[in-house]
C-alpha atoms as a PDB file:
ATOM      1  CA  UNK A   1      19.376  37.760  -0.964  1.00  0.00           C
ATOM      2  CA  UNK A   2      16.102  38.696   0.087  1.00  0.00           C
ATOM      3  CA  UNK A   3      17.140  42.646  -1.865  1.00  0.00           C
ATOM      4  CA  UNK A   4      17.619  40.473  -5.250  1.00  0.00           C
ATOM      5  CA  UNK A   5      14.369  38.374  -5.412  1.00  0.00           C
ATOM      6  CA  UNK A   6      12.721  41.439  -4.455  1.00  0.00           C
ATOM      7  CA  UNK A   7      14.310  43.109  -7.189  1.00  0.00           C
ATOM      8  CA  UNK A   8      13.730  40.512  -9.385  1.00  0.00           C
ATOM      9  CA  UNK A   9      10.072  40.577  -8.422  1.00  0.00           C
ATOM     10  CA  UNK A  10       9.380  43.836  -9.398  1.00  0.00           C
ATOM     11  CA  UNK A  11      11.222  43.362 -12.640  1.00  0.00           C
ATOM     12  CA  UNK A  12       9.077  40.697 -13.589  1.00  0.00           C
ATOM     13  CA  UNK A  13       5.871  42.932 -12.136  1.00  0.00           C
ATOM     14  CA  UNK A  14       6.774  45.380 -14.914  1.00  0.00           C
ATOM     15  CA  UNK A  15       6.831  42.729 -17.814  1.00  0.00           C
ATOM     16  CA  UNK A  16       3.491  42.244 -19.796  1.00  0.00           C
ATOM     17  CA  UNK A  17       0.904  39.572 -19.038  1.00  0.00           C
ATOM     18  CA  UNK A  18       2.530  37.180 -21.522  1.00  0.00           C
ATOM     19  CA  UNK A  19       5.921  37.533 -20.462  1.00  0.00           C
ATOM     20  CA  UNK A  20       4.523  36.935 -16.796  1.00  0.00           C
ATOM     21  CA  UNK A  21       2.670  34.067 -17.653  1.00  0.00           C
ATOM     22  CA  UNK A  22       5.945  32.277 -19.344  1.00  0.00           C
ATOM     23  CA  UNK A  23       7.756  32.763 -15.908  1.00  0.00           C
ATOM     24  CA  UNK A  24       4.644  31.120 -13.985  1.00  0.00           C
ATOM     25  CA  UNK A  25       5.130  28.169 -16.740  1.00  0.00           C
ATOM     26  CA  UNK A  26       8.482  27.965 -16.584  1.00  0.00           C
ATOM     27  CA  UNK A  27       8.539  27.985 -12.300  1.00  0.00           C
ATOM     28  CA  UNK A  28       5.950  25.600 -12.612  1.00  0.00           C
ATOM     29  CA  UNK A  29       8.019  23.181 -15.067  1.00  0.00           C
ATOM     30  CA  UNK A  30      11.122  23.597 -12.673  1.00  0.00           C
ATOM     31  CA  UNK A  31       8.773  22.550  -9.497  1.00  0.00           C
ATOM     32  CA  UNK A  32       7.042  19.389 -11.265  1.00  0.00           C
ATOM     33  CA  UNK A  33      10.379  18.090 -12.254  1.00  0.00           C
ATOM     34  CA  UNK A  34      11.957  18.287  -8.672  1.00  0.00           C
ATOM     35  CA  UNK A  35       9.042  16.484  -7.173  1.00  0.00           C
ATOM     36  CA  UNK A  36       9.051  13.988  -9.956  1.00  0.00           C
ATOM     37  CA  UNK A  37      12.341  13.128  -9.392  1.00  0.00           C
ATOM     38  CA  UNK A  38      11.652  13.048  -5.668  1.00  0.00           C
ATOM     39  CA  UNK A  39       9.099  10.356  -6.282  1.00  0.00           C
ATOM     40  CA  UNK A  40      11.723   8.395  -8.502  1.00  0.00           C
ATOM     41  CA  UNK A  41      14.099   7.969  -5.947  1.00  0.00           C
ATOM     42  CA  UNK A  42      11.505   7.324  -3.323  1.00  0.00           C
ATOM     43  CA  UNK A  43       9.681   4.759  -5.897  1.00  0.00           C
ATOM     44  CA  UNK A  44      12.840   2.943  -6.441  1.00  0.00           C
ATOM     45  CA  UNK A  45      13.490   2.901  -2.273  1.00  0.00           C
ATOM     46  CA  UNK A  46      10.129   1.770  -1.698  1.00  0.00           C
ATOM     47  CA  UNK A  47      10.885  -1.790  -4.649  1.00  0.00           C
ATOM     48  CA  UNK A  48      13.736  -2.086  -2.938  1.00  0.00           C
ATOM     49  CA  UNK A  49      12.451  -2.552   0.806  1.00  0.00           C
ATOM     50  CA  UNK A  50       9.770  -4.628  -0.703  1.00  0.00           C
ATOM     51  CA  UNK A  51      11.909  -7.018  -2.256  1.00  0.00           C
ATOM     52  CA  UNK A  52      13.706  -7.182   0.798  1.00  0.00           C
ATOM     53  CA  UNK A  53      10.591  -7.711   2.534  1.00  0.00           C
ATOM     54  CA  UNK A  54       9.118 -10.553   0.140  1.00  0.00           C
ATOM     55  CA  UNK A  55      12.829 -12.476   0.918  1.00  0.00           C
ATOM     56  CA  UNK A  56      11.608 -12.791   4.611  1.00  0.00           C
ATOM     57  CA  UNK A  57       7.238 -12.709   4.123  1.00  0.00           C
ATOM     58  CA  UNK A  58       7.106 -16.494   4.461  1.00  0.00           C
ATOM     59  CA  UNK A  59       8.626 -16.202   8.008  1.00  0.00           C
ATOM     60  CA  UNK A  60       5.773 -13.953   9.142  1.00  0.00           C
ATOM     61  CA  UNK A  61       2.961 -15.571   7.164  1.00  0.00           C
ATOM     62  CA  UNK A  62       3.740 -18.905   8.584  1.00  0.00           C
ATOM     63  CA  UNK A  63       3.480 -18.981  12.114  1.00  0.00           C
ATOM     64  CA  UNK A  64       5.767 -21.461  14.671  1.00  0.00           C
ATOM     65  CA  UNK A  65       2.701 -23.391  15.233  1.00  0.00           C
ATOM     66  CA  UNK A  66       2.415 -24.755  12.016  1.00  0.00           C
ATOM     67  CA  UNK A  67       5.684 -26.658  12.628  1.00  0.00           C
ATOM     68  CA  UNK A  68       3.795 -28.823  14.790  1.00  0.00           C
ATOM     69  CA  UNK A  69       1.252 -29.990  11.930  1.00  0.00           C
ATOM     70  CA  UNK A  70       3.682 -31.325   9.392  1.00  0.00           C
ATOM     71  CA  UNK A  71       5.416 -33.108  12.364  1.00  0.00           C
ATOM     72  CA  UNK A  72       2.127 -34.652  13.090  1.00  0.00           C
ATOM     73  CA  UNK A  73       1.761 -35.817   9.549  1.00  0.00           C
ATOM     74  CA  UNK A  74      -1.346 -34.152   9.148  1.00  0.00           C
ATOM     75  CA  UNK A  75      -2.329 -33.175   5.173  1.00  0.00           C
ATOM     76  CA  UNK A  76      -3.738 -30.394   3.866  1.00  0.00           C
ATOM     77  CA  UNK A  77      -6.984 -32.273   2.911  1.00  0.00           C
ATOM     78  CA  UNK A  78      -7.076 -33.719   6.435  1.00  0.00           C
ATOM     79  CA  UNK A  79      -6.791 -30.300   8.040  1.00  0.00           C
ATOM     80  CA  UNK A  80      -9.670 -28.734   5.161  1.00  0.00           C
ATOM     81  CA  UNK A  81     -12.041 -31.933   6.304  1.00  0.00           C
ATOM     82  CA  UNK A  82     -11.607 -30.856  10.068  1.00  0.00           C
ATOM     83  CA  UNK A  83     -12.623 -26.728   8.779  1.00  0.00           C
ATOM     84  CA  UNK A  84     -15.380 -27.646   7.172  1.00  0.00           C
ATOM     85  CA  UNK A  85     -17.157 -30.093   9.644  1.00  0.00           C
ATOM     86  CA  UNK A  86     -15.948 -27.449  12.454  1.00  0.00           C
ATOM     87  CA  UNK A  87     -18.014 -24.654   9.458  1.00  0.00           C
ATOM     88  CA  UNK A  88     -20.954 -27.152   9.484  1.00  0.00           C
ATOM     89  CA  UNK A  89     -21.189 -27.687  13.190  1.00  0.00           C
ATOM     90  CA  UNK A  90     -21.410 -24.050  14.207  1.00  0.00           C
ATOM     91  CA  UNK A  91     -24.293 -23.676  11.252  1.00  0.00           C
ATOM     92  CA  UNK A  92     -26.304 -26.324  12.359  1.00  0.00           C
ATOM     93  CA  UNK A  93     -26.231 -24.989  15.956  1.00  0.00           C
ATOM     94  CA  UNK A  94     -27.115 -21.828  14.409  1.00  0.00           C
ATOM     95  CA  UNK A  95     -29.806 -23.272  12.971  1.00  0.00           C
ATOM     96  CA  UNK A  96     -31.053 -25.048  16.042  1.00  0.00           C
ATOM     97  CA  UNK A  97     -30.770 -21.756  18.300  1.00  0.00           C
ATOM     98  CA  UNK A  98     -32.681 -19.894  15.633  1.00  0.00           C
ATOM     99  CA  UNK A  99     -29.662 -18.181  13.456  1.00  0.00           C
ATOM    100  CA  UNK A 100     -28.831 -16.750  10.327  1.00  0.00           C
ATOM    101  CA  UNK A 101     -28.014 -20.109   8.095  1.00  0.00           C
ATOM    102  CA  UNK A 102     -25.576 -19.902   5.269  1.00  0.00           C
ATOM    103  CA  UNK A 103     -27.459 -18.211   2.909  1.00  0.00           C
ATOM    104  CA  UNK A 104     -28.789 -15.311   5.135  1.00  0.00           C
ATOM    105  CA  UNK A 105     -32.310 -16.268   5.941  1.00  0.00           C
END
């Protein structure tokens, strides 16, 4: 094996610059087409898992906790109102101890 590409090597050593240069074109056609269609198949893998993975998201987005809220009855507006008066009262004790306000001054 290693006697042939050696061979081969040499032959191609002999060959003019143009004839060289159509063998570095062609080996580089050959390569780019193997690793394209090595990034196919991996492209395709990679939609699948994510698929797979977007069927079962909402069970790690949502966390056991938040079971609890609906159970209490508690709305989405209800639990915004309780954010931003929780937003408000840490900026207004900012503002009292001498912090940053809202807009940055």
């Amino acid at each position: 094996m290693v006697s042939f590409l050696e061979r081969k090597l040499d032959e191609v050593r002999q060959e003019p610059e143009h004839v060289r240069i159509r063998y570095v074109w062609a080996s580089v056609a050959v390569i780019m087409t193997i690793l394209f269609l090595f990034w196919v198949m991996m492209l395709r893998d990679g939609f699948r898992a994510s698929s797979l993975a977007d069927s079962n998201s909402m069970k790690d987005v949502i966390p056991p906790s938040a079971g609890s809220l609906v159970k209490e009855g508690e709305s989405i507006g209800q639990m915004v109102g309780k954010a931003q008066s929780l937003a408000e009262e840490g900026l207004s004790a900012s503002n009292a101890a001498g912090g940053i306000d809202a807009i940055g001054r």
